[in-house]
N, C-alpha and C. Protein backbone atom coordinates (compact mmCIF):
# COMPACT_ATOMS: atom_id res chain seq x y z
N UNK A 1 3.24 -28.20 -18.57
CA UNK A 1 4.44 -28.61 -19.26
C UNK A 1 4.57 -27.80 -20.55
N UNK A 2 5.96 -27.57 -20.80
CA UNK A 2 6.10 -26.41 -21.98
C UNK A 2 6.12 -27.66 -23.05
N UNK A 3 5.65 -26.77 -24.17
CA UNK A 3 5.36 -27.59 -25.52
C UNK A 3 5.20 -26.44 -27.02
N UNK A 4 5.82 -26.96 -28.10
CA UNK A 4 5.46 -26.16 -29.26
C UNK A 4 4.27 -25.56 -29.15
N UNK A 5 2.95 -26.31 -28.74
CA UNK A 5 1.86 -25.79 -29.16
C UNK A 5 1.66 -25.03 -28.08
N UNK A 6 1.92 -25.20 -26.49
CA UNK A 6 1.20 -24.15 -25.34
C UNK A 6 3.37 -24.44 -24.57
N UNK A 7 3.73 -22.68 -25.32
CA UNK A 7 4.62 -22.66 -24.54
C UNK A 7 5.09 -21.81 -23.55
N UNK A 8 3.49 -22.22 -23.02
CA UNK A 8 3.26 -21.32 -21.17
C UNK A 8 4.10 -22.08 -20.57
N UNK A 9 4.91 -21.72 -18.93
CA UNK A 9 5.35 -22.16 -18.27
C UNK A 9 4.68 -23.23 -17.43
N UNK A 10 3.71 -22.92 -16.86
CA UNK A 10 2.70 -23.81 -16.28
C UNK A 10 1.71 -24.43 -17.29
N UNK A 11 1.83 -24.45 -18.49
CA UNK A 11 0.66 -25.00 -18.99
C UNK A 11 -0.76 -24.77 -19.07
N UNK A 12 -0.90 -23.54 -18.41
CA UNK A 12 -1.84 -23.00 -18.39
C UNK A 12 -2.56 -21.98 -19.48
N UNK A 13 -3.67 -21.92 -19.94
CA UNK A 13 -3.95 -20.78 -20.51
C UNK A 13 -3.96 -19.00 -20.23
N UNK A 14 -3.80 -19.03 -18.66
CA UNK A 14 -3.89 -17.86 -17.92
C UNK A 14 -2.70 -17.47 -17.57
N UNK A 15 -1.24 -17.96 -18.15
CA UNK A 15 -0.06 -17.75 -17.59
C UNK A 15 0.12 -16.31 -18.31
N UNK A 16 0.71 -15.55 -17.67
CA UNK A 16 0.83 -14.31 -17.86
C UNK A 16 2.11 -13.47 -17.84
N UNK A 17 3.12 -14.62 -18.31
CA UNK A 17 4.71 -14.00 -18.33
C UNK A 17 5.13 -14.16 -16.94
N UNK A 18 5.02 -14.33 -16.03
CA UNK A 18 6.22 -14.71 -15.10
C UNK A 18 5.75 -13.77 -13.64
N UNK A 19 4.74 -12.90 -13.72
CA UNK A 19 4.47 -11.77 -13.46
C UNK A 19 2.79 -11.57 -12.72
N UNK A 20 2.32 -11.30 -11.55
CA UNK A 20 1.26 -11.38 -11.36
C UNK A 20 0.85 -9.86 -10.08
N UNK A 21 -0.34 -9.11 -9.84
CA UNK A 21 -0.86 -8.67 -8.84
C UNK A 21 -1.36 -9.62 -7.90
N UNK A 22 -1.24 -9.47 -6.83
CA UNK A 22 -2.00 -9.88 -5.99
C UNK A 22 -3.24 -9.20 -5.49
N UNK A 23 -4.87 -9.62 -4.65
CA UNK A 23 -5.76 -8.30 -4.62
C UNK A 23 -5.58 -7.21 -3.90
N UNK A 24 -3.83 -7.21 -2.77
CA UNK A 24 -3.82 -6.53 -2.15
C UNK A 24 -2.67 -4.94 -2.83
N UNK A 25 -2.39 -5.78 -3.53
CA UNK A 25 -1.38 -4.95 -4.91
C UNK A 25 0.14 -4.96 -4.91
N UNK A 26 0.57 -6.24 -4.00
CA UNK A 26 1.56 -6.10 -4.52
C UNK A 26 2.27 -7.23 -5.38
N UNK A 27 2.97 -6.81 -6.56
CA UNK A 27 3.72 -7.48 -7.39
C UNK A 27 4.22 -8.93 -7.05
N UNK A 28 4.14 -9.78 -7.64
CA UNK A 28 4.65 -11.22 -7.74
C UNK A 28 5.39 -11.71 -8.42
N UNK A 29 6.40 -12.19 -8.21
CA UNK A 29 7.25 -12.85 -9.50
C UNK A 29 6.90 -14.56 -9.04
N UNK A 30 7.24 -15.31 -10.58
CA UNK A 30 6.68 -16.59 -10.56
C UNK A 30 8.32 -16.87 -10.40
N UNK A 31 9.15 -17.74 -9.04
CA UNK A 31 10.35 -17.79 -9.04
C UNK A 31 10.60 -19.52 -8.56
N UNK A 32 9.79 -20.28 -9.30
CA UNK A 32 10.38 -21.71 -8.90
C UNK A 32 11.05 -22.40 -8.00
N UNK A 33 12.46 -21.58 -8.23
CA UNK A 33 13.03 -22.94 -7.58
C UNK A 33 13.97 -21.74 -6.13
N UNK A 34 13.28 -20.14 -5.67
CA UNK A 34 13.27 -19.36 -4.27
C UNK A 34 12.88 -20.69 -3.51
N UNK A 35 13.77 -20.49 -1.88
CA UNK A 35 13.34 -21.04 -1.22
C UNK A 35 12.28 -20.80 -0.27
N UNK A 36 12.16 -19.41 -0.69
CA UNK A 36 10.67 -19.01 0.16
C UNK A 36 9.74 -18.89 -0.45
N UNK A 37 9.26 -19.37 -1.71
CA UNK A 37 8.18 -19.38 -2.74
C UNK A 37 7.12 -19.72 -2.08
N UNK A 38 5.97 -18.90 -2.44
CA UNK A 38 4.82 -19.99 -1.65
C UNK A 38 4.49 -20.85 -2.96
N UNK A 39 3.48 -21.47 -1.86
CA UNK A 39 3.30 -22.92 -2.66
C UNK A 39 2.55 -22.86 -4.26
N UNK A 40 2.20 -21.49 -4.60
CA UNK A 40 1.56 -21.36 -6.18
C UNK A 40 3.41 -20.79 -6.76
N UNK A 41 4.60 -21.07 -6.19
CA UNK A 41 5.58 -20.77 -6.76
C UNK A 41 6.02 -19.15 -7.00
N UNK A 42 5.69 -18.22 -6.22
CA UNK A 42 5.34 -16.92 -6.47
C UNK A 42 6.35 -16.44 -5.42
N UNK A 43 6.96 -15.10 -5.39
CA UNK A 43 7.71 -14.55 -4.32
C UNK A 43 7.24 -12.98 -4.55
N UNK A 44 7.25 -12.28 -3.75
CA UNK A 44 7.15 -11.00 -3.62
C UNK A 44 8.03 -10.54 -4.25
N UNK A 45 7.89 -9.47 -5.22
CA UNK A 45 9.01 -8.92 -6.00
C UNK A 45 9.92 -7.84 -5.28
N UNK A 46 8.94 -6.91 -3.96
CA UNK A 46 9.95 -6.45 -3.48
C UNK A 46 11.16 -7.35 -2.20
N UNK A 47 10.44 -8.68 -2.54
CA UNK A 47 11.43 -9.41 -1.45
C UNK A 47 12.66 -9.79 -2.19
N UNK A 48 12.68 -9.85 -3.80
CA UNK A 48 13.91 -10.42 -4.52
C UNK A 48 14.38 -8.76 -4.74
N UNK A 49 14.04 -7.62 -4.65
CA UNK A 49 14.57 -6.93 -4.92
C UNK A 49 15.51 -6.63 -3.44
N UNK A 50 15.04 -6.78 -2.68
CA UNK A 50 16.19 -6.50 -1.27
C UNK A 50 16.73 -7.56 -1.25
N UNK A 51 16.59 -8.65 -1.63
CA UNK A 51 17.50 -9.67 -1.42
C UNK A 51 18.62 -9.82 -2.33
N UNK A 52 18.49 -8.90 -3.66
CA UNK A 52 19.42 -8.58 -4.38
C UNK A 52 20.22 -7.41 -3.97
N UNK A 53 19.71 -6.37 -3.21
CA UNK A 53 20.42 -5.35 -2.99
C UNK A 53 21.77 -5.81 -1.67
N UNK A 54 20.72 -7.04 -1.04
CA UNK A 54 21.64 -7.57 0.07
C UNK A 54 22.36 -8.43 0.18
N UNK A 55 22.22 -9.02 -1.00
CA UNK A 55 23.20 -10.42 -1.73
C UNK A 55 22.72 -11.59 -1.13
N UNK A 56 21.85 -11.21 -0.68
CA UNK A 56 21.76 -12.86 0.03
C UNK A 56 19.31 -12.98 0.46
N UNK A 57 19.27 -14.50 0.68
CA UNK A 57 17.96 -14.19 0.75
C UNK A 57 17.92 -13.63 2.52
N UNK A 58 16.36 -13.17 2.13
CA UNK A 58 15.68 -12.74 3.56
C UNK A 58 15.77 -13.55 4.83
N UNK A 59 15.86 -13.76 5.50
CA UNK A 59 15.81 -14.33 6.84
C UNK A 59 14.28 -14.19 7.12
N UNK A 60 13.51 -15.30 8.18
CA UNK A 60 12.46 -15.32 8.32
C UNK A 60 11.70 -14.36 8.93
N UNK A 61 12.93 -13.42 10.16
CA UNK A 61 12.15 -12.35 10.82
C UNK A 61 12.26 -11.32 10.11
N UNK A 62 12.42 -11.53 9.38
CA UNK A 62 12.86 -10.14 8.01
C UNK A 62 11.92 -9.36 6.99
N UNK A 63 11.62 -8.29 6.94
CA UNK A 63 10.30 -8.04 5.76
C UNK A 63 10.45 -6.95 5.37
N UNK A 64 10.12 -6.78 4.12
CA UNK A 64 10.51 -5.37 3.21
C UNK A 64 9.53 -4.80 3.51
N UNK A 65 9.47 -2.49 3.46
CA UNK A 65 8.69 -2.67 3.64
C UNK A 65 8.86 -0.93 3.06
N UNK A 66 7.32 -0.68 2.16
CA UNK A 66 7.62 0.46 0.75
C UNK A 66 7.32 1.49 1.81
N UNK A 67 8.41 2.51 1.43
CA UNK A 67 8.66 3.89 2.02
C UNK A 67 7.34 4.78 1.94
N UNK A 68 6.74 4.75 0.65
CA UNK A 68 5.92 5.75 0.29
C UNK A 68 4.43 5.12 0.28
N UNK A 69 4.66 3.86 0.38
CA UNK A 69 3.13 3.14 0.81
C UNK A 69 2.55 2.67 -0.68
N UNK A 70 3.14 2.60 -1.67
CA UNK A 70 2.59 2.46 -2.86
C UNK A 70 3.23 0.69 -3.34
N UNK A 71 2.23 -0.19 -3.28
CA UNK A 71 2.60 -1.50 -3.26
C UNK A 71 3.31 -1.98 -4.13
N UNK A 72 3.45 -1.14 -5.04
CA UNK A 72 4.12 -1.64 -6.58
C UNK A 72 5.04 -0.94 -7.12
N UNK A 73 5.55 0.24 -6.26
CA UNK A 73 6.64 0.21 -6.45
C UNK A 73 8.49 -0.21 -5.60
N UNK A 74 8.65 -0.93 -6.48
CA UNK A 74 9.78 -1.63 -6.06
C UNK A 74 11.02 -0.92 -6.34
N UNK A 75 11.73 0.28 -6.27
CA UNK A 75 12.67 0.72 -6.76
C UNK A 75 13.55 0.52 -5.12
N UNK A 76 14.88 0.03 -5.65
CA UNK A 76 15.67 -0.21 -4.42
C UNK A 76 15.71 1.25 -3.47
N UNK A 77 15.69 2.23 -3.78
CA UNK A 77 15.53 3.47 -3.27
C UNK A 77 14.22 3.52 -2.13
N UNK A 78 12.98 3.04 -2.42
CA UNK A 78 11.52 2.64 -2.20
C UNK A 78 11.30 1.96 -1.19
N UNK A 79 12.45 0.70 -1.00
CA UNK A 79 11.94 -0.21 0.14
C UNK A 79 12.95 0.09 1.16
N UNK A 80 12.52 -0.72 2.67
CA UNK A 80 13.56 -0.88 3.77
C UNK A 80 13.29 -2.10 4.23
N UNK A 81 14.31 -2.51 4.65
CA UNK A 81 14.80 -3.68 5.42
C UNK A 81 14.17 -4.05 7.04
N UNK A 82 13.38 -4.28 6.94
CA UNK A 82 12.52 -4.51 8.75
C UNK A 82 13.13 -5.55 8.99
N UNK A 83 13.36 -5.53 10.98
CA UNK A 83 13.31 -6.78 11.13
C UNK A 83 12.00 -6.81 12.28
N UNK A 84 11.46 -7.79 12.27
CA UNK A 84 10.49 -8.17 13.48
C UNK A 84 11.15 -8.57 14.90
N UNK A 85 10.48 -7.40 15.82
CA UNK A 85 11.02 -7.35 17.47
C UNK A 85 10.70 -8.64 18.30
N UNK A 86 11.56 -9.02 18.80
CA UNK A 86 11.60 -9.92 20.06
C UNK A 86 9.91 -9.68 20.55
N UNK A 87 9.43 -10.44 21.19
CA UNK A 87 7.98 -10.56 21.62
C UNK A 87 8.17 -9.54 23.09
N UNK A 88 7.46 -9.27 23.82
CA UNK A 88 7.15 -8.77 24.93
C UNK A 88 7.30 -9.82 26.02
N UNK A 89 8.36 -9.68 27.42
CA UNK A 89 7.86 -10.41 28.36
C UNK A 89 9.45 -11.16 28.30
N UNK A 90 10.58 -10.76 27.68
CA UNK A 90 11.93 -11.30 27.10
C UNK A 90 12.68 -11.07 28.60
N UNK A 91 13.34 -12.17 28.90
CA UNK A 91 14.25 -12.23 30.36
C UNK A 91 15.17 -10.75 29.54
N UNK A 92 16.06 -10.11 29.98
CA UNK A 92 16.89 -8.95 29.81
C UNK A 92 18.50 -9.93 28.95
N UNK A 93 18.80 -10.76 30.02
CA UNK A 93 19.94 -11.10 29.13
C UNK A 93 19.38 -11.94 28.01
N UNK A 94 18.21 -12.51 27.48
CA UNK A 94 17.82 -13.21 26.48
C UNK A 94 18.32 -12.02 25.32
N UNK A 95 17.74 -10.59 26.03
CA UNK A 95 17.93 -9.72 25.13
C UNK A 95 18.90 -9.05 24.58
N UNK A 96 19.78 -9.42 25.25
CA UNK A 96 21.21 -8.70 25.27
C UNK A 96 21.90 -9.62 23.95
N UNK A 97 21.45 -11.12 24.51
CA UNK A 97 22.36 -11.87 23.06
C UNK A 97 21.47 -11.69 22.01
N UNK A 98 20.02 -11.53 22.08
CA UNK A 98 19.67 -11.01 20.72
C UNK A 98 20.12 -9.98 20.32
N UNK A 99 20.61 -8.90 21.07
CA UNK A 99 21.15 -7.76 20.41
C UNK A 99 22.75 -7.71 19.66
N UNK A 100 23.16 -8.71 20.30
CA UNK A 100 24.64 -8.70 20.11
C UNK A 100 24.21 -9.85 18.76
N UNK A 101 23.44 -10.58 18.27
CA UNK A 101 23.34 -11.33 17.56
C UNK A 101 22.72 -10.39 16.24
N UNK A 102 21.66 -9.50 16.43
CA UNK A 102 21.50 -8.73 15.67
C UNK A 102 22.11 -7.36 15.05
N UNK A 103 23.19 -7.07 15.89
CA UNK A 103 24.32 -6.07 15.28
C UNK A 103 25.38 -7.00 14.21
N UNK A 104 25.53 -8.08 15.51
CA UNK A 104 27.06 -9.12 13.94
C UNK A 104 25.93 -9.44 12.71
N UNK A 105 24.92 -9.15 12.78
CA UNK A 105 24.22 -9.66 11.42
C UNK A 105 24.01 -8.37 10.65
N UNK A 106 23.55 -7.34 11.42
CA UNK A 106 23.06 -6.04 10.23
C UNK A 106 24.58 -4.64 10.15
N UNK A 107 25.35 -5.16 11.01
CA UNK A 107 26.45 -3.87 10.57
C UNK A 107 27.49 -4.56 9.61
N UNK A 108 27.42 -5.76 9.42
CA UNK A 108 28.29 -5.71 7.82
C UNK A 108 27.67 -5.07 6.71
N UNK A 109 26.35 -4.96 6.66
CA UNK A 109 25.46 -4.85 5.40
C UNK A 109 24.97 -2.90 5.82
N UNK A 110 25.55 -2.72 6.76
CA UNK A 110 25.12 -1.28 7.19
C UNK A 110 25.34 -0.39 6.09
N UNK A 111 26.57 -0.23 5.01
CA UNK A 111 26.96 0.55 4.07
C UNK A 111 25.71 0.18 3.16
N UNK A 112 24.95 -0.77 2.59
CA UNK A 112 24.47 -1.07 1.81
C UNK A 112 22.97 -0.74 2.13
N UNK A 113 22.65 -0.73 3.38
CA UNK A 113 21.46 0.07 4.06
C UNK A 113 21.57 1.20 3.80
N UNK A 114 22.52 1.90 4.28
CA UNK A 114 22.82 3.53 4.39
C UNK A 114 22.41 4.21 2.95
N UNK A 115 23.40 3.00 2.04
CA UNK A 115 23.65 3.58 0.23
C UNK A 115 22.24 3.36 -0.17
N UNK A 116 21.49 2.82 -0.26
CA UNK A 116 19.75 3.00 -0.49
C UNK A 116 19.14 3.95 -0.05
N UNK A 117 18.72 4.33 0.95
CA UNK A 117 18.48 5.64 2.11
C UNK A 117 19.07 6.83 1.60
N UNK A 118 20.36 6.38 0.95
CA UNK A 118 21.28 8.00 0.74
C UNK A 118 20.64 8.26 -0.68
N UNK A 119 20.37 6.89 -1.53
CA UNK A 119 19.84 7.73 -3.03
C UNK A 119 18.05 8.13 -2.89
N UNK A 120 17.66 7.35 -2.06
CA UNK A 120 16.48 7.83 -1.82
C UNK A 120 16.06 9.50 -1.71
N UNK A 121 16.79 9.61 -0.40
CA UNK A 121 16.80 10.98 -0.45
C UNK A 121 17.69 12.45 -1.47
N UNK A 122 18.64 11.64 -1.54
CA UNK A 122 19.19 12.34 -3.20
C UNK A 122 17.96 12.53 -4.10
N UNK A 123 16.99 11.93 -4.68
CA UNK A 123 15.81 11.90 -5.25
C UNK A 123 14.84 12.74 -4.91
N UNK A 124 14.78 12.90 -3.19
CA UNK A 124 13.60 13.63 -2.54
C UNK A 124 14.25 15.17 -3.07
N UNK A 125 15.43 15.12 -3.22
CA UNK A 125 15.99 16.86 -2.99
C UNK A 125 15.97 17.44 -4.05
């Protein structure tokens, strides 16, 4: 609990601004009241950064994922948008409405895919 005398967020002595590594290295933001927070209240920072670039949060089969392999950096240029494949062993038309379900979901946001990708490589050149 915040207080004059300890006005950490958690009340803790170890609070550290809002901001944490994890041991595998990537960045954490302390984001309360995300609905995908895990339960120490923490979200992946490159997950609020695509979810800002995409206006909206992640979907569950959904995962960012850094271009250049370097865990900490988050520059919208840096990450891409994965989605996780249908399992193996899928009837054919199961697959067909997943596909038609997964185009009406990712070609509105296609310009906004593309425009990341395009400054990325603007950068590489």
């Amino acid at each position: 609990m915040r207080s004059e005398k300890n006005p950490n967020a958690d009340g803790s002595v170890s609070w550290k601004g809002g901001s944490r590594y994890t041991t595998a290295g990537y960045v954490m933001i302390y984001s309360p009241d995300h609905p995908n927070r895990s339960k120490n209240k923490y979200v992946a920072e490159h997950t609020l950064v695509m979810e800002e670039v995409l206006g909206r949060y992640l979907n569950p089969w959904e995962n960012v994922h850094h271009k250049n392999g370097v865990k900490d950096d988050n520059r919208p240029e840096n990450l891409e948008l994965w989605a996780v494949t249908q399992p193996s062993g899928q009837r054919a038309v199961d697959l067909l409405d997943w596909a038609r379900e997964i185009i009406s979901m990712y070609e509105p946001i296609e310009p906004l895919l593309r425009a990341a990708e395009g400054s990325a490589e603007e950068q590489a050149a």
